[in-house]
Protein backbone atom coordinates (compact mmCIF):
# COMPACT_ATOMS: atom_id res chain seq x y z
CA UNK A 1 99.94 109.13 154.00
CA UNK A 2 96.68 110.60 154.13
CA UNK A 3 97.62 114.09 155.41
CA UNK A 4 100.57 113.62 152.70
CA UNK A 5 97.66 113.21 149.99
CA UNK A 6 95.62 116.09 150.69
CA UNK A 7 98.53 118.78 151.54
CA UNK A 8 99.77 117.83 147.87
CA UNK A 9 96.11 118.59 146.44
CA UNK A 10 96.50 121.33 148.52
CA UNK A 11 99.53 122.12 146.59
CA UNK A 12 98.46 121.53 142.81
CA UNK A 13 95.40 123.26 143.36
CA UNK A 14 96.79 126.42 144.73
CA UNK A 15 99.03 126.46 142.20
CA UNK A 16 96.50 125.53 139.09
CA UNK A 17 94.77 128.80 140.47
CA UNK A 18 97.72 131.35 140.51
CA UNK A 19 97.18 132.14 136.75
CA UNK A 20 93.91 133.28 137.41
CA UNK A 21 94.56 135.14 140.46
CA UNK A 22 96.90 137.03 138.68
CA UNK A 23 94.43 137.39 135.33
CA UNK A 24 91.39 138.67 137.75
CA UNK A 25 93.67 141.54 139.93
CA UNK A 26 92.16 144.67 139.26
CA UNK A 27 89.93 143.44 137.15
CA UNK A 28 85.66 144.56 137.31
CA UNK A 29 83.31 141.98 138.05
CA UNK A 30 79.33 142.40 138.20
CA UNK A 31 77.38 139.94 140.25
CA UNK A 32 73.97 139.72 140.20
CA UNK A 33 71.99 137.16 142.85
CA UNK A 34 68.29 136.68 144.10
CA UNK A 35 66.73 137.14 147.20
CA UNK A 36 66.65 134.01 147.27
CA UNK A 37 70.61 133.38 147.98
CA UNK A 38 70.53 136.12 151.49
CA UNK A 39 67.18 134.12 152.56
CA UNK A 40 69.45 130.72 152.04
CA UNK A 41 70.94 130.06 155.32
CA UNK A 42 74.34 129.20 153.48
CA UNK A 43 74.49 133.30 152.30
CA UNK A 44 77.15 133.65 154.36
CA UNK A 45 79.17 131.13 152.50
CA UNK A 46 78.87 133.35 149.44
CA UNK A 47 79.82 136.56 151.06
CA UNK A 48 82.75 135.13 152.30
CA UNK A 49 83.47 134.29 148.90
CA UNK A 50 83.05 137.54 147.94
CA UNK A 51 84.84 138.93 150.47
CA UNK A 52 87.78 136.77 149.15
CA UNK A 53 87.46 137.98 145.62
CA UNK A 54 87.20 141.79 146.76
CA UNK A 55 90.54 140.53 149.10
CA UNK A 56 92.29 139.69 145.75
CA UNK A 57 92.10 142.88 143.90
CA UNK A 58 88.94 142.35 142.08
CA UNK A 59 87.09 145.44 141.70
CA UNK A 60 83.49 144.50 142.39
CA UNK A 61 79.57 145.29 141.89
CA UNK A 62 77.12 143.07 143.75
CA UNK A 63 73.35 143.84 142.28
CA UNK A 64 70.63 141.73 144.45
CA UNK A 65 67.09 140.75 144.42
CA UNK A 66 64.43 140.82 147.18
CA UNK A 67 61.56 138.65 145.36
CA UNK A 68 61.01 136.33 148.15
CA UNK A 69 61.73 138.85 150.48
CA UNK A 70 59.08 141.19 148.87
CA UNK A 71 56.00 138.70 148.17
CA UNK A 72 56.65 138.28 152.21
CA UNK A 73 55.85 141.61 152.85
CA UNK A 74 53.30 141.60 150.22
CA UNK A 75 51.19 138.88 152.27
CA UNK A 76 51.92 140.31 155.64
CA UNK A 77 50.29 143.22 154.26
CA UNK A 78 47.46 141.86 152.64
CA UNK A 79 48.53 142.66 149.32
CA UNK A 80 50.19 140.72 145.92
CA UNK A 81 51.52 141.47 142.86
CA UNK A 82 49.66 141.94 139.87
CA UNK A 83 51.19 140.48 136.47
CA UNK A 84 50.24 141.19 133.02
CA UNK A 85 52.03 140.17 129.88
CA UNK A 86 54.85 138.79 132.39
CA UNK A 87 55.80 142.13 133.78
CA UNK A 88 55.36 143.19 137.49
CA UNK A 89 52.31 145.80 138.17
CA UNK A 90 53.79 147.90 141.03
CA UNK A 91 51.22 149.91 142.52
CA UNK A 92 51.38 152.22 145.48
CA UNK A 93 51.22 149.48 147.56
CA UNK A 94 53.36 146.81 146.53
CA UNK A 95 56.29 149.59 146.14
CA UNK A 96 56.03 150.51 149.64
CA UNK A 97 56.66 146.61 150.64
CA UNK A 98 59.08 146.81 147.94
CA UNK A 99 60.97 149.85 149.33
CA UNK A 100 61.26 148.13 152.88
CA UNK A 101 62.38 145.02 151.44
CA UNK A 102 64.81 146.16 149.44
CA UNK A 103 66.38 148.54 152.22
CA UNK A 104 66.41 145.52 154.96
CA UNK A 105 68.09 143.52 152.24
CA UNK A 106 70.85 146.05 151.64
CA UNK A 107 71.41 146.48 154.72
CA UNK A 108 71.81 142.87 155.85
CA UNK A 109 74.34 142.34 152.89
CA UNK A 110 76.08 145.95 153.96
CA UNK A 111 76.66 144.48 157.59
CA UNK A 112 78.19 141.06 156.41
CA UNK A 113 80.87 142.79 154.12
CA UNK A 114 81.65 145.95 156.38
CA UNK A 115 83.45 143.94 159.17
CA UNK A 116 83.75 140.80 157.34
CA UNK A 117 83.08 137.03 158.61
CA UNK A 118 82.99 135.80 162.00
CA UNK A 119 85.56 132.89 162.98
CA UNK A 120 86.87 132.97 159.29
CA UNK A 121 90.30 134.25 158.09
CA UNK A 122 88.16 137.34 156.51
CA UNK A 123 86.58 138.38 160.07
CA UNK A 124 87.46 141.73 160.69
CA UNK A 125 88.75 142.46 157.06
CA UNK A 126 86.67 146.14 157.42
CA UNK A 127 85.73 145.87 153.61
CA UNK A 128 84.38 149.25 152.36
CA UNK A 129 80.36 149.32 151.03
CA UNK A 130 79.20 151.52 149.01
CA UNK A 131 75.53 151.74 148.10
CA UNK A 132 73.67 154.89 146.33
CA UNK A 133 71.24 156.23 143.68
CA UNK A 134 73.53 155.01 140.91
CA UNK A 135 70.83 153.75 138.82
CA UNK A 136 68.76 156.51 136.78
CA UNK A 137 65.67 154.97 135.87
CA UNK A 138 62.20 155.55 133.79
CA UNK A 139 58.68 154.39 134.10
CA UNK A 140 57.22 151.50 131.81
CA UNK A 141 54.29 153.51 131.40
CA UNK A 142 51.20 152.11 130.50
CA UNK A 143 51.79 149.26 127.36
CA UNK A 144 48.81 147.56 125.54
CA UNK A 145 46.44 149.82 127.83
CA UNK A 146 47.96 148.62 130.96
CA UNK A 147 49.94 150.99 133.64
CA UNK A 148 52.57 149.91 135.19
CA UNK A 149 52.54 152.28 138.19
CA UNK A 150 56.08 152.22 139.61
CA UNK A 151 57.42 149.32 137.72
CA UNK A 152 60.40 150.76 135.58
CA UNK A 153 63.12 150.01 133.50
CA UNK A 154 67.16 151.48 133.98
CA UNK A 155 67.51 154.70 131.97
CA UNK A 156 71.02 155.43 132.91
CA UNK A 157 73.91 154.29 135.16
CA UNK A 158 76.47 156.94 136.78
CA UNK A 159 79.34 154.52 135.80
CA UNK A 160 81.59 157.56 136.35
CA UNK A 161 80.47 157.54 139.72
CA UNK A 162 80.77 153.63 140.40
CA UNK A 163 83.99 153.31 138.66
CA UNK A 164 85.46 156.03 141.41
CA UNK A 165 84.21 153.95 144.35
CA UNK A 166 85.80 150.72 142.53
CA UNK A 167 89.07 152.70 142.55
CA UNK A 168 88.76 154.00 146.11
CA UNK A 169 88.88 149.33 146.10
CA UNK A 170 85.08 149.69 147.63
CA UNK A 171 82.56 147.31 146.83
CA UNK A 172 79.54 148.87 145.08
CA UNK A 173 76.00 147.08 146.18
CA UNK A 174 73.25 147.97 143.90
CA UNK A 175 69.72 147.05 144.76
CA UNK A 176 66.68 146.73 143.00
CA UNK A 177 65.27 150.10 142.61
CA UNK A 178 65.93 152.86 140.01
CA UNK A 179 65.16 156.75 140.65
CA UNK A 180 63.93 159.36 138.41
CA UNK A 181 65.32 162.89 138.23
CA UNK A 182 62.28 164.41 139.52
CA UNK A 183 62.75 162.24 142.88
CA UNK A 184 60.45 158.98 141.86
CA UNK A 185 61.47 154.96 143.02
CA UNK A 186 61.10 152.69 140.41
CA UNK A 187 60.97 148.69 140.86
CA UNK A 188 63.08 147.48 138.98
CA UNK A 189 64.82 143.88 137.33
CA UNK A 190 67.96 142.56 139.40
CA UNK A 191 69.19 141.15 136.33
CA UNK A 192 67.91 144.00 134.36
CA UNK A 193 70.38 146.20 136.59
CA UNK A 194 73.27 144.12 136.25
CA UNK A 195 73.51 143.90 132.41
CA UNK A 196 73.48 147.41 132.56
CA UNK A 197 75.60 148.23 134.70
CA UNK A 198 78.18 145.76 133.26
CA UNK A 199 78.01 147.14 129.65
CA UNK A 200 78.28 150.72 130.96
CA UNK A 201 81.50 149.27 132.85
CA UNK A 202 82.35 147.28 130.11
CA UNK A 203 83.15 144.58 132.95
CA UNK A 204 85.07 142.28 132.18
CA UNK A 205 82.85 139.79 133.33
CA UNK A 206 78.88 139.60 134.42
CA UNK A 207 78.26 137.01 136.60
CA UNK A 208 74.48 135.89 137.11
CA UNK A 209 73.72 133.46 139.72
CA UNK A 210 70.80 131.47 139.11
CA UNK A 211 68.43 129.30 141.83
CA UNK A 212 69.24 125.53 140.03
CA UNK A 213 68.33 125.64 136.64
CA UNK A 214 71.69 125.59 133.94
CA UNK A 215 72.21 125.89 130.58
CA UNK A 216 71.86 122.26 129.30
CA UNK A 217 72.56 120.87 125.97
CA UNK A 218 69.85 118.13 124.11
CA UNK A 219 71.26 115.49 126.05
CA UNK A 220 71.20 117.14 129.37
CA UNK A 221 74.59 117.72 129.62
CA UNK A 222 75.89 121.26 131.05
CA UNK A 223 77.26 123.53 128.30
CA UNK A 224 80.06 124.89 129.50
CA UNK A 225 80.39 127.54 126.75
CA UNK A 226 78.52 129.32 123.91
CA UNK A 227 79.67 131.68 121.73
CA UNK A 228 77.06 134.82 121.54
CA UNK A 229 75.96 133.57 117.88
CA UNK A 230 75.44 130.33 118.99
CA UNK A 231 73.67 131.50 121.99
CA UNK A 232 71.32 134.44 119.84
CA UNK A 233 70.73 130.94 117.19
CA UNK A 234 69.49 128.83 120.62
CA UNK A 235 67.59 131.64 121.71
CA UNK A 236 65.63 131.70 118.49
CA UNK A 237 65.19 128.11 118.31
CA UNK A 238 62.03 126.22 119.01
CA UNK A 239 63.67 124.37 121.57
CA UNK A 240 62.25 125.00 125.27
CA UNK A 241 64.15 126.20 128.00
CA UNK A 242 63.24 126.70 132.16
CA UNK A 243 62.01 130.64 132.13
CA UNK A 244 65.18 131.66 134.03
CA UNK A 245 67.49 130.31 131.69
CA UNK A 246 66.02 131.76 128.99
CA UNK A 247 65.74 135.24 131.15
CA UNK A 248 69.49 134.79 132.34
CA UNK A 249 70.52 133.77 128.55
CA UNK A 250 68.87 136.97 127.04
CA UNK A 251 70.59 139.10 129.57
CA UNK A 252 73.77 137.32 128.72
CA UNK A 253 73.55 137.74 124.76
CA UNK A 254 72.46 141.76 125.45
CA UNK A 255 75.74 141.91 127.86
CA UNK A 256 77.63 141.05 125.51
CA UNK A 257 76.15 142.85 122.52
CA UNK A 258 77.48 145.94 124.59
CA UNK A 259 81.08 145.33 125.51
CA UNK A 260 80.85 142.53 127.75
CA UNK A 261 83.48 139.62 127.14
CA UNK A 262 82.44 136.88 129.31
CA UNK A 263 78.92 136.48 131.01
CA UNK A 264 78.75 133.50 133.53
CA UNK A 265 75.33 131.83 134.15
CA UNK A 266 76.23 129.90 137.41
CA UNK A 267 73.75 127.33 139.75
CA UNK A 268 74.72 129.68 143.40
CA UNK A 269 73.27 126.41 145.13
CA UNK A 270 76.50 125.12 144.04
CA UNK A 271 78.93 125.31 147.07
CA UNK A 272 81.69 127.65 146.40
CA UNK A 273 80.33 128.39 143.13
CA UNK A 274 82.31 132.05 142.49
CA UNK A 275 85.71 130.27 143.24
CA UNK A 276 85.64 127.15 141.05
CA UNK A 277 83.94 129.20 138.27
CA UNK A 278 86.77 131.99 138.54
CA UNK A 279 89.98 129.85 139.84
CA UNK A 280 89.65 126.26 137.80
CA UNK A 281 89.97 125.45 134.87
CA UNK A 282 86.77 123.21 134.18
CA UNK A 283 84.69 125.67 136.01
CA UNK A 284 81.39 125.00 137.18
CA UNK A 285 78.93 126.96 135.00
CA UNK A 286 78.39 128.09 131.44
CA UNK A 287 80.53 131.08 129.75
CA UNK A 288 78.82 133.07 127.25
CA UNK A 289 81.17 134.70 125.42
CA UNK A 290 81.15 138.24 123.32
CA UNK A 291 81.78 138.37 119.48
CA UNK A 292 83.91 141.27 120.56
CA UNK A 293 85.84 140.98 117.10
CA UNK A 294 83.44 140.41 114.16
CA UNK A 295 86.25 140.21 111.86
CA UNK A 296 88.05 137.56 113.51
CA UNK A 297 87.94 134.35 110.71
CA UNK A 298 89.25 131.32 109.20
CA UNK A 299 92.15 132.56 107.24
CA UNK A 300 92.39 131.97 102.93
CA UNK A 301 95.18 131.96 100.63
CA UNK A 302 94.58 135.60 100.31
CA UNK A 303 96.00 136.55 103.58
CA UNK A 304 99.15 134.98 103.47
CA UNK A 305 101.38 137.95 102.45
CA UNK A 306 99.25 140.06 105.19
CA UNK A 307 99.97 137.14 107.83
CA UNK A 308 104.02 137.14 106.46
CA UNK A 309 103.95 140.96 106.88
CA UNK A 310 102.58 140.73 110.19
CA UNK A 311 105.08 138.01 111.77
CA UNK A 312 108.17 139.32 109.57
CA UNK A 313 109.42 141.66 113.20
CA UNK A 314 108.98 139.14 115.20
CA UNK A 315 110.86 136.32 113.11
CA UNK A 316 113.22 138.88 112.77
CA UNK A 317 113.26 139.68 117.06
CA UNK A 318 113.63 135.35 116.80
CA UNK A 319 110.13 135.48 119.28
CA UNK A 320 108.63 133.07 116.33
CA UNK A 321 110.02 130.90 114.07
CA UNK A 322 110.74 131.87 110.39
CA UNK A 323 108.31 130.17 107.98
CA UNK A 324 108.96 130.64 104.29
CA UNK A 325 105.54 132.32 101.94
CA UNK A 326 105.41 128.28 100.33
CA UNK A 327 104.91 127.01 104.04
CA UNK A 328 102.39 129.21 104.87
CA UNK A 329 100.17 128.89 101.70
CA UNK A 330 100.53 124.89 102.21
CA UNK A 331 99.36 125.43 106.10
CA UNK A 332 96.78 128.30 105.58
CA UNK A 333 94.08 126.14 106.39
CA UNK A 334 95.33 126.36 110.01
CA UNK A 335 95.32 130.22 110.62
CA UNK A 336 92.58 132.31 112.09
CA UNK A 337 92.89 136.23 111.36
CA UNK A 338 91.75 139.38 112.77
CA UNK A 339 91.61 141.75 109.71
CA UNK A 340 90.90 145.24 110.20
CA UNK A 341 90.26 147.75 107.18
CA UNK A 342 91.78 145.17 105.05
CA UNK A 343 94.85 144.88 106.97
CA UNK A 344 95.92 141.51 109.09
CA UNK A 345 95.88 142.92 112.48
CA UNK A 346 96.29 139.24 114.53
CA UNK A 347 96.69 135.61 113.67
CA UNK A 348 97.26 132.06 115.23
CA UNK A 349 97.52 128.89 114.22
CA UNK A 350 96.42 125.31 115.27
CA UNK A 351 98.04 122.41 114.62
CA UNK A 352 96.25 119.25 115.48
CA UNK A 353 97.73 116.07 116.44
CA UNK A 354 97.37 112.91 114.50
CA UNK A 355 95.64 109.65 116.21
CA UNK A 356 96.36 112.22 119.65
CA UNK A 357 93.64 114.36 121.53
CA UNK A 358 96.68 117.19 120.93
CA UNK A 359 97.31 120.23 119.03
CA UNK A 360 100.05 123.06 118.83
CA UNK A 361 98.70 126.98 119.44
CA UNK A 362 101.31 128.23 117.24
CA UNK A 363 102.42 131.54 115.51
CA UNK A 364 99.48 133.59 117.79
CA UNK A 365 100.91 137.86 116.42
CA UNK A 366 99.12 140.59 117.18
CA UNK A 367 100.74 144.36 115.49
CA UNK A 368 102.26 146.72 117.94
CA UNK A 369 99.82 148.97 116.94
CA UNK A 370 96.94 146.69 118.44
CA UNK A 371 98.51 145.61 121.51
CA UNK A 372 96.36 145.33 124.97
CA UNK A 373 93.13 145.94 123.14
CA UNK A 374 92.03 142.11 123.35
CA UNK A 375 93.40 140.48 120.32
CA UNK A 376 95.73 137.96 121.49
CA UNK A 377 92.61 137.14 124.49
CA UNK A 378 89.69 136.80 121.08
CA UNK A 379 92.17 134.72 119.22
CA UNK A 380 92.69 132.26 122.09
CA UNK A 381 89.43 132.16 122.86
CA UNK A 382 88.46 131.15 118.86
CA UNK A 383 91.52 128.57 119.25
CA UNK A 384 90.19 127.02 122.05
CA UNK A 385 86.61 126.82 120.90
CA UNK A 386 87.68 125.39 117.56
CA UNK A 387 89.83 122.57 119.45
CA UNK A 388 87.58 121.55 121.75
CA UNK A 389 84.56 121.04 118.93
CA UNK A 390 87.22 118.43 117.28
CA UNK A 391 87.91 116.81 120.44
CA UNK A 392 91.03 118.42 121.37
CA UNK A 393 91.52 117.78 125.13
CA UNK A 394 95.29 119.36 125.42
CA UNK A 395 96.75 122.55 123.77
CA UNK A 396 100.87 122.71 123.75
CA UNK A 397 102.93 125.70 122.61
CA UNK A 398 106.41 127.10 122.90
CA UNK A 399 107.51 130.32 123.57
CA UNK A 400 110.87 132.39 124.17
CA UNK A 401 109.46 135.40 125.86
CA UNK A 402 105.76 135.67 126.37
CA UNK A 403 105.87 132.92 129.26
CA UNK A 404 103.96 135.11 131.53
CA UNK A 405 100.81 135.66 128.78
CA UNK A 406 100.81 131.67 128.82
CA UNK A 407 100.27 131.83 132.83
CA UNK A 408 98.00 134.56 132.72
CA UNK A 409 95.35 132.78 130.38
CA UNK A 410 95.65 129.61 132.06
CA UNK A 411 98.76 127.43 130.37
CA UNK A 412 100.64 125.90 132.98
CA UNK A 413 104.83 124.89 132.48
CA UNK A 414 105.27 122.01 130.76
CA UNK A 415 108.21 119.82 129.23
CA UNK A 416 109.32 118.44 125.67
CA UNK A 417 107.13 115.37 126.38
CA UNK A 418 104.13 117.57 126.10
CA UNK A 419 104.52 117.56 122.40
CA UNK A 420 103.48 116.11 119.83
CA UNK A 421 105.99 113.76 118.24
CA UNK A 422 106.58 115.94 115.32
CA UNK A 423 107.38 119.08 117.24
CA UNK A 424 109.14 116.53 119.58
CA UNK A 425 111.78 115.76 116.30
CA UNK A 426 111.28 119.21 115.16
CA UNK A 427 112.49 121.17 118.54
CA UNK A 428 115.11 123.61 118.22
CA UNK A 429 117.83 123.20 121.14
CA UNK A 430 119.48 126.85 120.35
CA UNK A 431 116.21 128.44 120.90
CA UNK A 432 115.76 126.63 124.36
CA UNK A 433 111.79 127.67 123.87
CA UNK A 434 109.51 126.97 126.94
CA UNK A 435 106.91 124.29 126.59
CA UNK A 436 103.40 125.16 127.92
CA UNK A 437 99.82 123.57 128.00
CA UNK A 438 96.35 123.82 128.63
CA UNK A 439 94.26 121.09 129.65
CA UNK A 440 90.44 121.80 127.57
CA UNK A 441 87.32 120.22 128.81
């Protein structure tokens, strides 16, 4: 019975994760980690998890630290840092230490991923590494009459280069240095490199691994996601957070001020962290997410004939159900819109359950015009963030032909008893529409 048990977890679970296998495939990742995670003797968990991810299609960039790695050095060699105003003095010294650390670092990491994982199904897997001087960087200079030496701060990133090796399905591994165009090393910010990078990629996600601290709300309860106002609002608020939440949170809100969609701020102490972040549907960190569309809203009476104009083909096509101009005035309060230059671009609707944690994702259009450009993804995202502040636990919805848009944002199939009990008396048996949901946290 046991083995029964756990080969049917086995089961759900692989099959719970399909949607997002199929979401992430060729998708570009950034990954940013401390030296603290390849001093961890568990490091080789993560690579192998990384080795998985690059094994699934996803098109990867792995930036790492070397702090601990570096301050060892630093004593070996009689020498320490220097801070002032919070930032890193990095004199001739301390860069050489730097330097070495950084390249043993690389290197170690380089060897892991090139032939894989020893007595794991990745061993031998020959992944392609690709490391260079992809970062173009510039002194700090001296600020408030101190000099920085060789501390710096990215300039540029060849993305035209990076994006090639991503192509050629090579992982790129970016260290902590930056160099000039007259030949210089700069020390540079992990993190620093990884926003970067990400918003010259516009990645579709940034993932920064942090050593414990999370993102915890005033009751010390892990917030699993923040919009990038909310997130600028708690940033500016007098409330305290541990200094690399705040650092991680800042590079999150600037990642996503530059094309970034989704930032994760994950605990890496976690075991398998990556995977039940990336393949679940709880996850296991906090997901800062871009205001990509600033003219996605609440929808007023004044958009109903935009809204009618927009659905009109596809009533007509029978993909949505026909509503009549009185219907949607009386139900307005329902709709979120994406206008653009005055026009209704994109629209869904929630309809919430009475005296049930339920609600219907219903009537989501986007114009053929503005297809694969993120819409449909934004308006989701808004649905799901508006459902889950009312204490909606379960979204349903019915489609004819976009069954495979359902799976790929993490609906699973369903059955008429997934709906509410008005849809339930309301269901139309000639359009034989497919019932999906989504379990929210």
């Amino acid at each position: 019975m046991r083995d029964k048990n756990t080969h049917q977890q086995f089961i759900e679970s692989f099959r719970h994760s399909a949607p997002y296998i199929h979401a992430h495939r060729d998708r570009t990742f950034v990954i940013a980690f401390g030296g603290e995670a390849i001093a961890d003797n568990q490091f080789s968990s993560l690579v192998h998890d990384i080795a998985l991810l690059h094994s699934l299609g996803i098109r990867l960039v792995l930036v790492h630290g070397a702090r601990p790695q570096i301050e060892k050095k630093l004593k070996a060699s009689g020498c320490a840092f220097q801070y002032k105003n919070g930032l890193r003095i990095t004199d001739d010294a301390a860069l050489t230490c730097v330097k070495e650390a950084a390249g043993t670092v690389r290197v170690e990491i380089e060897a892991l991923l090139s032939m894989g994982l020893a007595n794991t199904p990745m061993s031998g897997a020959r992944i392609g590494v690709t490391s260079g001087n992809f970062i173009i960087a510039r002194p700090l200079g001296v600020r408030n009459g101190t000099d920085y030496c060789h501390t710096g701060e990215v300039r540029r990133v060849e993305g035209t280069a990076i994006r090639q090796h991503l192509a050629d399905r090579r992982i790129v591994l970016l260290s902590p240095l930056g160099y000039s165009p007259t030949g210089e090393v700069f020390n540079l910010s992990a993190e620093e490199i990884a926003t970067a990078t990400a918003s010259e990629l516009h990645a579709d996600k940034l993932i920064l691994l942090a050593e414990g601290d999370t993102l915890k709300d005033s009751r010390r309860r892990l917030i699993r996601q923040i919009a990038l106002k909310e997130a600028v609002t708690l940033l500016g608020s007098r409330r305290r957070l541990p200094e690399s939440v705040e650092r991680h949170l800042q590079h999150a809100i600037q990642a996503c001020q530059h094309g970034v969609r989704r930032v994760h701020l994950l605990d890496r102490q976690q075991n398998g962290a990556l995977l039940l972040e990336l393949f679940t549907r709880d996850g296991l960190g906090t997901l800062v997410t871009g205001d990509i569309y600033e003219d996605l809203r609440e929808a007023t009476i004044d958009d109903a004939g935009g809204i009618l104009e927009l659905i009109r083909p596809l009533e007509d096509e029978g993909i949505l159900v026909k509503r009549s101009r009185e219907r949607l005035e009386m139900e307005i309060d329902h709709f979120l819109v994406i206008e653009r230059d005055g026009t209704v671009i994109a629209c869904a609707a929630l309809y919430p359950c009475e005296k049930q944690p339920l609600a219907e994702l219903a009537c989501l259009a986007v114009h053929a015009d503005y297809h694969n450009a993120g819409h449909g993804d934004a308006l989701l995202q808004a649905i799901e963030i508006k459902a889950a502040r009312t204490g909606i636990k379960k979204l349903v919805a019915l489609t004819t032909r976009t069954a495979h848009w359902f799976r790929e944002h993490g609906f699973v199939s369903g059955d008429k008893s997934d709906l509410p009990a008005r849809k339930k008396a309301l269901y139309n048996y000639q359009r034989n529409s497919r019932v999906f949901y989504k379990l929210l946290d």
